[in-house]
Each structure stands twice: as structure tokens, then as C-alpha cells.
C-alpha atoms as a PDB file:
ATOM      1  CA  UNK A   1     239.939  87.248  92.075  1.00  0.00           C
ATOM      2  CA  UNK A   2     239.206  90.546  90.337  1.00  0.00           C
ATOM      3  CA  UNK A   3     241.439  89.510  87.649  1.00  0.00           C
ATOM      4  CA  UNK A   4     239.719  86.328  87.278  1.00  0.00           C
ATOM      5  CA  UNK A   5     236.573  87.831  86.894  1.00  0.00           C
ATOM      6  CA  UNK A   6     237.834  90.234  84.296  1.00  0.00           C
ATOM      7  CA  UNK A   7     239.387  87.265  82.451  1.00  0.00           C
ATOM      8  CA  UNK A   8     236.148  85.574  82.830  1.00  0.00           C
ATOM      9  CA  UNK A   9     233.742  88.582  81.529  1.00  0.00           C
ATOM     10  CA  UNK A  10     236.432  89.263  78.800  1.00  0.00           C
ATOM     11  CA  UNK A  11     235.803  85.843  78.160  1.00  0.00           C
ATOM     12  CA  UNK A  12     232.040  85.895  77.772  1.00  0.00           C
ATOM     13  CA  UNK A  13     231.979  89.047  75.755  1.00  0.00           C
ATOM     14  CA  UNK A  14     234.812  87.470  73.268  1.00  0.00           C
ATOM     15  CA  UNK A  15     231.978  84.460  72.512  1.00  0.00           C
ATOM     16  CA  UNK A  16     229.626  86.610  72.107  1.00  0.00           C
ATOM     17  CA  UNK A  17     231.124  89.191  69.429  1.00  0.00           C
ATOM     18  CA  UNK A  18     232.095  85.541  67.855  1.00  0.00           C
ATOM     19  CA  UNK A  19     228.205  84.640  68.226  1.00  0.00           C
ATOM     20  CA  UNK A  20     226.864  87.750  67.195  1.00  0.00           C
ATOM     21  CA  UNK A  21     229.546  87.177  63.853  1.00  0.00           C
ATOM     22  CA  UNK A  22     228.463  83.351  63.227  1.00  0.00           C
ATOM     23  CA  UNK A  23     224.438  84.997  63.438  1.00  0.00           C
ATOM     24  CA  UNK A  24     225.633  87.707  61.336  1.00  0.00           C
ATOM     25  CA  UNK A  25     227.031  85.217  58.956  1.00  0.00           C
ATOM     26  CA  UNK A  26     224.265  82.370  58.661  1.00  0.00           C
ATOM     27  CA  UNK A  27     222.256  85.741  58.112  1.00  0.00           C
ATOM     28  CA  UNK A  28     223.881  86.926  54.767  1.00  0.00           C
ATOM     29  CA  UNK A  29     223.716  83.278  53.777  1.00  0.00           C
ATOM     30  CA  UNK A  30     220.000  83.294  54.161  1.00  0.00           C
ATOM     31  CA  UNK A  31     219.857  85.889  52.460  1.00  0.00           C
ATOM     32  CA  UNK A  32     222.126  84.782  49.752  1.00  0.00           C
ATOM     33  CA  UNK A  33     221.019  81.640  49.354  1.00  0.00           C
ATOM     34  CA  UNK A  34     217.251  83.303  48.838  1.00  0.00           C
ATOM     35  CA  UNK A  35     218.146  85.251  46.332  1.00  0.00           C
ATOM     36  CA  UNK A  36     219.436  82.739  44.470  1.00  0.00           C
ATOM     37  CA  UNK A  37     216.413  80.428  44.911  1.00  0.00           C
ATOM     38  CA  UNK A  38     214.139  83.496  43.668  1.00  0.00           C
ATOM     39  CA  UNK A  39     216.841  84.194  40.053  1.00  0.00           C
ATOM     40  CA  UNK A  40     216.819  80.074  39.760  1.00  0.00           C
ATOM     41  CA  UNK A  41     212.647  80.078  40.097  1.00  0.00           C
ATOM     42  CA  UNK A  42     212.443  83.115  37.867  1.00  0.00           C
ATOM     43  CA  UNK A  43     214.928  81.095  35.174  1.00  0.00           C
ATOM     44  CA  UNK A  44     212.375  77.730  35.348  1.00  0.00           C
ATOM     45  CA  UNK A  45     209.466  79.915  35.160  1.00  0.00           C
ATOM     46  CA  UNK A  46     211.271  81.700  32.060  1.00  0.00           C
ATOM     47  CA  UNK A  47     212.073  78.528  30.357  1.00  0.00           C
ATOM     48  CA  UNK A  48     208.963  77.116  31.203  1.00  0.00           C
ATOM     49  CA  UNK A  49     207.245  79.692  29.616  1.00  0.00           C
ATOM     50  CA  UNK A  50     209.139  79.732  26.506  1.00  0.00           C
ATOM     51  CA  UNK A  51     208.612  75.603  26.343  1.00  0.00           C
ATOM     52  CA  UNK A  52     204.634  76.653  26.698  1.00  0.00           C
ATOM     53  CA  UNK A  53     205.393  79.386  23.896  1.00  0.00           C
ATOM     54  CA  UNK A  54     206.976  77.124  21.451  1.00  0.00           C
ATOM     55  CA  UNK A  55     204.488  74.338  21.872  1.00  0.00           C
ATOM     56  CA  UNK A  56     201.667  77.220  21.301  1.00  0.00           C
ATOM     57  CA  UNK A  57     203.320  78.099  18.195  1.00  0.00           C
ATOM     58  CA  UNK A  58     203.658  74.608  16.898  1.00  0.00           C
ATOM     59  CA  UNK A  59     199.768  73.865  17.757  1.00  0.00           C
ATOM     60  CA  UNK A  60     198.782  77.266  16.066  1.00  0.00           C
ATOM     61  CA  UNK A  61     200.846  76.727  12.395  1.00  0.00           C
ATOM     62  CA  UNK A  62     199.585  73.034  12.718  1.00  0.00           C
ATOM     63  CA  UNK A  63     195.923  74.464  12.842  1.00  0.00           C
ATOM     64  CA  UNK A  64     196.140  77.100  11.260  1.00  0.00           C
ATOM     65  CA  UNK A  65     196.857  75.369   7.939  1.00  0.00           C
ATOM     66  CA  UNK A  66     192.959  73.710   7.898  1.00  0.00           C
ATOM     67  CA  UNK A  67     191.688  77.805   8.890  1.00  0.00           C
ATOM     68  CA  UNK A  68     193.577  78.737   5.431  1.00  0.00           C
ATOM     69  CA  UNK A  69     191.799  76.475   2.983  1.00  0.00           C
ATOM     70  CA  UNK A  70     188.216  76.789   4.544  1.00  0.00           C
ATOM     71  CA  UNK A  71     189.192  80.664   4.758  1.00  0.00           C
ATOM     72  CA  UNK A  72     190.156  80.582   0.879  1.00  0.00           C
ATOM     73  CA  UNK A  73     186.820  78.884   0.097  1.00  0.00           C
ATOM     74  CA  UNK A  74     184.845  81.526   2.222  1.00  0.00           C
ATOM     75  CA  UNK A  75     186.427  84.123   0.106  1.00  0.00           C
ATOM     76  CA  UNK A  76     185.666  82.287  -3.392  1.00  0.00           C
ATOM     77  CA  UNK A  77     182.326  81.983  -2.263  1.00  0.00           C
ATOM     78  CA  UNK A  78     181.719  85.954  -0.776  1.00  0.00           C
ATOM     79  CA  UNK A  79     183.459  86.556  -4.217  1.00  0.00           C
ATOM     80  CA  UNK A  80     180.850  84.514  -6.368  1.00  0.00           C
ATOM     81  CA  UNK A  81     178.249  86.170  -4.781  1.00  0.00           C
ATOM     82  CA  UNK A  82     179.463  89.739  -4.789  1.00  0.00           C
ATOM     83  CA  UNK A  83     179.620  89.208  -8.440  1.00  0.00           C
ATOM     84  CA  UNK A  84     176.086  87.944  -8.710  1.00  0.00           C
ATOM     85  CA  UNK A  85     174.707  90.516  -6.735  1.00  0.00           C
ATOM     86  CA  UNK A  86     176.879  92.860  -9.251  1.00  0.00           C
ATOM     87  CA  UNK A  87     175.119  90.924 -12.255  1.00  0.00           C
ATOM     88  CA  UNK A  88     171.466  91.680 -10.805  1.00  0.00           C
ATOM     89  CA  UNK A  89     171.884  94.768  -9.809  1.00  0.00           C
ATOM     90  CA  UNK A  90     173.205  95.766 -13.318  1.00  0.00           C
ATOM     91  CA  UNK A  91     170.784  93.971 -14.847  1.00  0.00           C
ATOM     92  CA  UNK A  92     167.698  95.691 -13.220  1.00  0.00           C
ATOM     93  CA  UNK A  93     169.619  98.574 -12.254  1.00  0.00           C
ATOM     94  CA  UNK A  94     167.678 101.125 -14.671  1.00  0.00           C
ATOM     95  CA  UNK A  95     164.615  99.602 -14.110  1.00  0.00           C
ATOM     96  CA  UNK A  96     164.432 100.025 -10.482  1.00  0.00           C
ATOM     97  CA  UNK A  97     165.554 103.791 -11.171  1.00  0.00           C
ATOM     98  CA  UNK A  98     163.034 104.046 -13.831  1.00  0.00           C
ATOM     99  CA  UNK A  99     160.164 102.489 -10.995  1.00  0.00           C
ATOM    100  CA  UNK A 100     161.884 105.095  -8.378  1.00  0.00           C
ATOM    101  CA  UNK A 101     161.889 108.481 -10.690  1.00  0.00           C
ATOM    102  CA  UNK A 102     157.670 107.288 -11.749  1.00  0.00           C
ATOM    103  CA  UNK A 103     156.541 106.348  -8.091  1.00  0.00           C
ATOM    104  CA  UNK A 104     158.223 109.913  -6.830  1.00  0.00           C
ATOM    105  CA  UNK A 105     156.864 111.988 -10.102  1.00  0.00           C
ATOM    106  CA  UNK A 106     153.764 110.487 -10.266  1.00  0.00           C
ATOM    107  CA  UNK A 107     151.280 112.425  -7.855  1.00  0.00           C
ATOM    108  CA  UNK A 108     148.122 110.739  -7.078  1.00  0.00           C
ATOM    109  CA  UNK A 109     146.218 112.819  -5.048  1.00  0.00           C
ATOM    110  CA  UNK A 110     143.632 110.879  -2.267  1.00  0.00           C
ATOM    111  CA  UNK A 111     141.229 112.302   0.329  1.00  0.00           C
ATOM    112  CA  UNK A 112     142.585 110.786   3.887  1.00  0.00           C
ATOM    113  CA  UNK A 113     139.792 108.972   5.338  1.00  0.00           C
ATOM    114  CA  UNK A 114     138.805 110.769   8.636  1.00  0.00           C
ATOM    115  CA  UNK A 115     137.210 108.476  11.206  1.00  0.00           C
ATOM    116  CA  UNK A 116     135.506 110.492  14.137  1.00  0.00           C
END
């Protein structure tokens, strides 16, 4: 009977080393098979974000075109001006010095009114 027993415990302890080896088992798989969900996510979310990149890039040069000419007639027109501004201030350059150098040398002398 005692060797029965034995048999019987040897038995029990024999399924469970092969239990504890199928747990250990579906375990690494688990594992395994998570990180290989998170490297495939991480490659969509890449290739995603290089599809959303490209299609950026496309949307910017096509835009970007219209920005060049209205930015090339901005800087004609700040240009035009500049040299107006340029043609005034030559033209009534001296005179506006002259006006500066009188108002400054020119003392007029004047009693401050005093109100009590």
C-alpha cells in the first residue's frame, strides 16, 4: 500500500512539475507574443506618421507656391516705398537740418507766466 501511495504522490508531483512547465511556457508566450504586438504597433504608428509627414509636405510645397508670389509683391512694394521715403528724405533732408540747427540756435527768451 505504501508503495502505492508513493507511486501515487510521485505521480501527482510528476503533473505538476509538467503543469508548472506548460504555465511557465504559455507565460514566455505572453510575453513574447506582447512584445511583438508593442514593435508591430510602434512600426504602424511609424509608418503612419511618415504617411502624415509626406502628405504635410505635399500640402505645404502646394501652398506654399501662392505665399511666394504674394511674398514677392510685398517685397516690390516695401521696396517702392523704401525708395520713396529715400527720395523725400533727400529731398528735404537739408532743409529739415537747416529748420533743426535755427530752432536750437535761435534763443528767444520769454517770461513764464506765474499763476498764484
Amino acid at each position: 500500500m505504501a508503495a502505492q501511495n508513493s507511486a501515487g504522490i510521485q505521480t501527482l508531483l510528476d503533473a505538476e512539475r509538467e503543469a508548472q512547465k506548460i504555465v511557465q511556457k504559455a507565460r514566455e508566450y505572453r510575453t513574447k507574443r506582447v512584445k511583438d504586438a508593442r514593435s508591430e504597433a510602434q512600426k504602424e504608428i511609424e509608418d503612419y506618421r511618415k504617411q502624415k509627414e509626406d502628405e504635410f509636405q505635399s500640402f505645404e510645397k502646394e501652398h506654399t507656391s501662392g505665399n511666394k508670389a504674394a511674398e514677392e509683391q510685398a517685397d516690390k512694394d516695401t521696396q517702392k516705398q523704401l525708395d520713396e521715403i529715400k527720395a523725400i528724405g533727400e529731398k528735404t533732408g537739408p532743409k529739415v537740418v537747416q529748420d533743426l540747427i535755427k530752432a536750437v540756435m535761435t534763443v528767444q527768451p520769454k517770461v513764464p507766466d506765474r499763476k498764484v
